[in-house]
Structure formats: C-alpha cells, structure tokens
C-alpha atoms as a PDB file:
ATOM      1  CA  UNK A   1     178.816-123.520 149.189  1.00  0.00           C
ATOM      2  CA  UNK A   2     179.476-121.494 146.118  1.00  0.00           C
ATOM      3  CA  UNK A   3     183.332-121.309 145.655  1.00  0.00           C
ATOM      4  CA  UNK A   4     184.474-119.064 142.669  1.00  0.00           C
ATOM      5  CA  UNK A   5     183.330-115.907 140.712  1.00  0.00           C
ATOM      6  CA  UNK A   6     181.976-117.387 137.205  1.00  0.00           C
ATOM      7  CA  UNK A   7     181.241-116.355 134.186  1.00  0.00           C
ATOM      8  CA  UNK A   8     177.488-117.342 132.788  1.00  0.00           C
ATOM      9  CA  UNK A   9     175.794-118.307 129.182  1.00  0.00           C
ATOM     10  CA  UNK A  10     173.200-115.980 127.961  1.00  0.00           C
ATOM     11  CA  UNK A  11     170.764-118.795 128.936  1.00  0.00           C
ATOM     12  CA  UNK A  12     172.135-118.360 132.668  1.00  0.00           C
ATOM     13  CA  UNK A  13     172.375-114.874 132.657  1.00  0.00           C
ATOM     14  CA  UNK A  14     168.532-114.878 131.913  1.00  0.00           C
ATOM     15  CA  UNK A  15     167.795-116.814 134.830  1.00  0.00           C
ATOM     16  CA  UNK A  16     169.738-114.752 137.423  1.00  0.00           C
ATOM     17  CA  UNK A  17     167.921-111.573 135.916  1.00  0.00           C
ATOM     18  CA  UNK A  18     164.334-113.222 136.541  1.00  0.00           C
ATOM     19  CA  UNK A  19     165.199-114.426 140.019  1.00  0.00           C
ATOM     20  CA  UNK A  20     166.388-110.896 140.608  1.00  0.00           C
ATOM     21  CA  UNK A  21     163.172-109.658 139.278  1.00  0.00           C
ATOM     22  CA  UNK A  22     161.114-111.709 141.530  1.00  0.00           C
ATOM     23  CA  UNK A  23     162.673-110.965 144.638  1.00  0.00           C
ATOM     24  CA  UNK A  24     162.643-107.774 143.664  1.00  0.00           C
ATOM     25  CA  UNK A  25     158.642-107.472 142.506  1.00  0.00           C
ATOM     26  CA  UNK A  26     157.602-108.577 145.707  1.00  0.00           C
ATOM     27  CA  UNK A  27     160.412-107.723 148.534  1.00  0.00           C
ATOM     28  CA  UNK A  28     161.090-111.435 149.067  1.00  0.00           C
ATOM     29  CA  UNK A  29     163.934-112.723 150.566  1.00  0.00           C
ATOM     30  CA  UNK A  30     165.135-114.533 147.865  1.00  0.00           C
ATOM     31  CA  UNK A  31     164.317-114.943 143.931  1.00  0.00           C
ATOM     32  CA  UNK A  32     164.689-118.269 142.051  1.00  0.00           C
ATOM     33  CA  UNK A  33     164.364-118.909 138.236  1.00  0.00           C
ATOM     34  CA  UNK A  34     165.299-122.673 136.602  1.00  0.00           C
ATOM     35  CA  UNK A  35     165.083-123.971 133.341  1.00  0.00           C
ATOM     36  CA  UNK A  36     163.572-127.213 132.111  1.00  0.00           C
ATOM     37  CA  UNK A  37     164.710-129.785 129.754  1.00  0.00           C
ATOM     38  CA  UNK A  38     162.808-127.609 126.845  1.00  0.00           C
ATOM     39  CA  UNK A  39     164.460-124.419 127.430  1.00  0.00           C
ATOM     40  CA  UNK A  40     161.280-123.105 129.305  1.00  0.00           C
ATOM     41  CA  UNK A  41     161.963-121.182 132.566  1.00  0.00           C
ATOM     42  CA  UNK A  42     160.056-120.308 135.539  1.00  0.00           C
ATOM     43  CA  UNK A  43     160.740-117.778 138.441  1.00  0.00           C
ATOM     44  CA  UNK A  44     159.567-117.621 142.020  1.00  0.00           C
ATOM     45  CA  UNK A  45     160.046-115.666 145.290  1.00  0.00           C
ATOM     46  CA  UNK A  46     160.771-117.279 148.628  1.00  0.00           C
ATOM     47  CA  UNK A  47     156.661-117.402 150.035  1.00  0.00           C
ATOM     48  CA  UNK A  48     156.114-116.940 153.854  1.00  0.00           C
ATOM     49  CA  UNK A  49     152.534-117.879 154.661  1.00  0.00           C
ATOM     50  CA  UNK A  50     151.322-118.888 158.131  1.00  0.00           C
ATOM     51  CA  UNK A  51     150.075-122.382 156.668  1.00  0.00           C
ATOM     52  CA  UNK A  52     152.508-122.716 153.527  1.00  0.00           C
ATOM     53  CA  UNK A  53     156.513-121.649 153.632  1.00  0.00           C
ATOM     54  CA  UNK A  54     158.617-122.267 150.592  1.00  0.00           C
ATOM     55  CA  UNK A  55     162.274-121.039 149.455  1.00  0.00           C
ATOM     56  CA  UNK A  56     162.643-118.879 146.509  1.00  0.00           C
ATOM     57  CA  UNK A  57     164.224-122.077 144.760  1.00  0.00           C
ATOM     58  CA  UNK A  58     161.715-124.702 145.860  1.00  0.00           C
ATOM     59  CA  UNK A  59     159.232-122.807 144.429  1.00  0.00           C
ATOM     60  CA  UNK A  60     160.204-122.232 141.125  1.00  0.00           C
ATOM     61  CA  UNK A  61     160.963-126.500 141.097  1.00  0.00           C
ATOM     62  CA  UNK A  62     157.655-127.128 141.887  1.00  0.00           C
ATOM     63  CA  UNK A  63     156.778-124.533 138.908  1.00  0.00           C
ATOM     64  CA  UNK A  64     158.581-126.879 136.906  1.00  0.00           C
ATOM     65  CA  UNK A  65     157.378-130.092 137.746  1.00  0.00           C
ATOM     66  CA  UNK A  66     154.184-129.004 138.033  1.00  0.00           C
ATOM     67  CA  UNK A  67     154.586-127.686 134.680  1.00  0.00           C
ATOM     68  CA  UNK A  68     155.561-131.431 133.537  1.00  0.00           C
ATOM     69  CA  UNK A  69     159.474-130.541 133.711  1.00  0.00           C
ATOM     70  CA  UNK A  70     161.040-134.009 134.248  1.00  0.00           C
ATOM     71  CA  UNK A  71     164.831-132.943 134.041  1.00  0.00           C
ATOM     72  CA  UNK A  72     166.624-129.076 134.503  1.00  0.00           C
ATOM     73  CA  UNK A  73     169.338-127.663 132.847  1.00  0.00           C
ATOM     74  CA  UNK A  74     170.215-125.261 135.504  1.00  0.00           C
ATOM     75  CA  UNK A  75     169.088-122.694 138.335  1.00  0.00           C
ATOM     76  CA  UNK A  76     169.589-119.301 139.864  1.00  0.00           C
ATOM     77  CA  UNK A  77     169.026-117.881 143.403  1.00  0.00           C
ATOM     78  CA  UNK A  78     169.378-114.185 144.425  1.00  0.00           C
ATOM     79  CA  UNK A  79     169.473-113.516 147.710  1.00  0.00           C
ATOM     80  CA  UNK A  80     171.905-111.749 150.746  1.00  0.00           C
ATOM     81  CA  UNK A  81     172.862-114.923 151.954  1.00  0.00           C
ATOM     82  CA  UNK A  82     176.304-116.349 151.413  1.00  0.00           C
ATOM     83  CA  UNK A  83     174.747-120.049 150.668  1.00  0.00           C
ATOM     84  CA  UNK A  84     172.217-121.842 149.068  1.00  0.00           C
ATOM     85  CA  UNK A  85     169.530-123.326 151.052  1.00  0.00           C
ATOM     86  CA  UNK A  86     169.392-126.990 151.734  1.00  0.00           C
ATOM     87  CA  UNK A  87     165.705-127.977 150.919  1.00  0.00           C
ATOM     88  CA  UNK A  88     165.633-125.536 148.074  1.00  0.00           C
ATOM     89  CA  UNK A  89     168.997-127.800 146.304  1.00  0.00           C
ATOM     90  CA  UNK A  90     167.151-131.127 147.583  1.00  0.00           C
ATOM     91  CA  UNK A  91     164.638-129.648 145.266  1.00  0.00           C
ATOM     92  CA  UNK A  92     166.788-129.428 142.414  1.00  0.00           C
ATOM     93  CA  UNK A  93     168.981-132.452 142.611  1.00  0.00           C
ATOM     94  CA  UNK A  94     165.307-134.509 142.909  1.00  0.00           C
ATOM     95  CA  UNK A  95     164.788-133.330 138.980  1.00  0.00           C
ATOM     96  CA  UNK A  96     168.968-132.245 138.151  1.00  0.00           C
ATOM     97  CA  UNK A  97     171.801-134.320 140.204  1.00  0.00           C
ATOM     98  CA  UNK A  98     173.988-132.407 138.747  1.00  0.00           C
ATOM     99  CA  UNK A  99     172.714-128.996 136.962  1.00  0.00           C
ATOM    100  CA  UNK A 100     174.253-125.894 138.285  1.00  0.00           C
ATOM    101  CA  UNK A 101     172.822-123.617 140.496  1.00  0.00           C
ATOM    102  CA  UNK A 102     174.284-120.419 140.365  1.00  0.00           C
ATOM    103  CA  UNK A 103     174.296-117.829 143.741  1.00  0.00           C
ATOM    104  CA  UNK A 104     174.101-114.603 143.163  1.00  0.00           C
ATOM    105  CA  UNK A 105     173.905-110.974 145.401  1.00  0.00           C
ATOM    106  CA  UNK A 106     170.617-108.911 145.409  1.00  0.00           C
ATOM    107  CA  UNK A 107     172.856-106.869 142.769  1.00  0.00           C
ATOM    108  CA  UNK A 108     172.504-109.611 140.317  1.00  0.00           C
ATOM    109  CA  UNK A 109     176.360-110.567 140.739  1.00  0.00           C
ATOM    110  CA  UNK A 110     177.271-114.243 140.377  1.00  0.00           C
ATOM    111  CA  UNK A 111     179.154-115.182 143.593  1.00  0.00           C
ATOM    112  CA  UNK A 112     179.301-119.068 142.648  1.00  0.00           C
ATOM    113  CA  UNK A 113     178.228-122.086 141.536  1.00  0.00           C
ATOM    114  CA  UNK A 114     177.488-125.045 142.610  1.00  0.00           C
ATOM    115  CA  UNK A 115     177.346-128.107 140.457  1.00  0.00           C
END
C-alpha cells in the first residue's frame, strides 16, 4: 500500500514514536498511535487474546472513539510488515476517509503513506 519515503510534521513524528513505543513495551506485533480532532493522541499494541483479537491500529481507533473522538487527523502503524492491515484502515476511514496513515519499520522509519 504505502508508495513513497515521506517526510512527517512534528505532530506525525510523535505518533510514529508512540506506536513504536507500544509495540515495543509489550513485544506486540504491531504499535498504533492516532490523533483526534483535538490534538489528543492515543497508542495501542496489536492484542491477541483467545476471546478478543485486535490490530495495533484498531485498537488505538476504538481508544479514540471511545474517548468521544468523532473525526482523526492522522495515524501511525509500526510493524515488519510491508502493508497496512485491512480492518485496522476500515477502522480509520469509519472516523477519517481521508487522514493519513503513515507505515513505518520496527526502526521507527517512515516507509509510506497512505492517504
């Protein structure tokens, strides 16, 4: 999905170093942060429970909404894989159709973007 090397905003660098920090705290698979139509953000790791199984990135959306979030500004993943997950964008586009959602390596390197 993500196309291009990119440069990021302070505001978007933030979120790819607290989805690196979640994946990180916990050994997930993936980290997620977004950031809500107030500037707040929230951060997640992909959970893996035998009754409950979320992406990194679905989880920090239903932060968000359940935080009252009604729109996002934009989102980060970190993670080894190459694309984004479907259900965790589904996720996004319900509350951003067209924020950007930034990929980036378990380094903290932006690999793309998708908008």
């Amino acid at each position: 999905m993500p196309d291009q090397t990119v440069e990021l905003s302070a505001e978007d660098t933030k979120l790819v170093t607290l989805a690196r920090h979640s994946r990180t705290r916990v050994g997930a698979a993936e980290g997620a942060a977004v950031r809500d139509q107030d500037g707040r953000t929230y951060a997640a790791a992909t959970v893996s429970l035998p009754h409950l199984t979320l992406s990194a990135l679905q989880a920090a959306v239903a932060q968000a909404a359940s935080a009252g979030a009604t729109k996002l500004e934009a989102a980060a993943v970190v993670t080894e894989a190459g694309a984004l997950e479907e259900a965790g964008l589904a996720a996004v586009r319900d509350l951003a159709p067209g924020a950007p959602i930034h990929l980036a390596g378990p380094s903290g390197v932006v690999t793309g973007t998708v908008a």
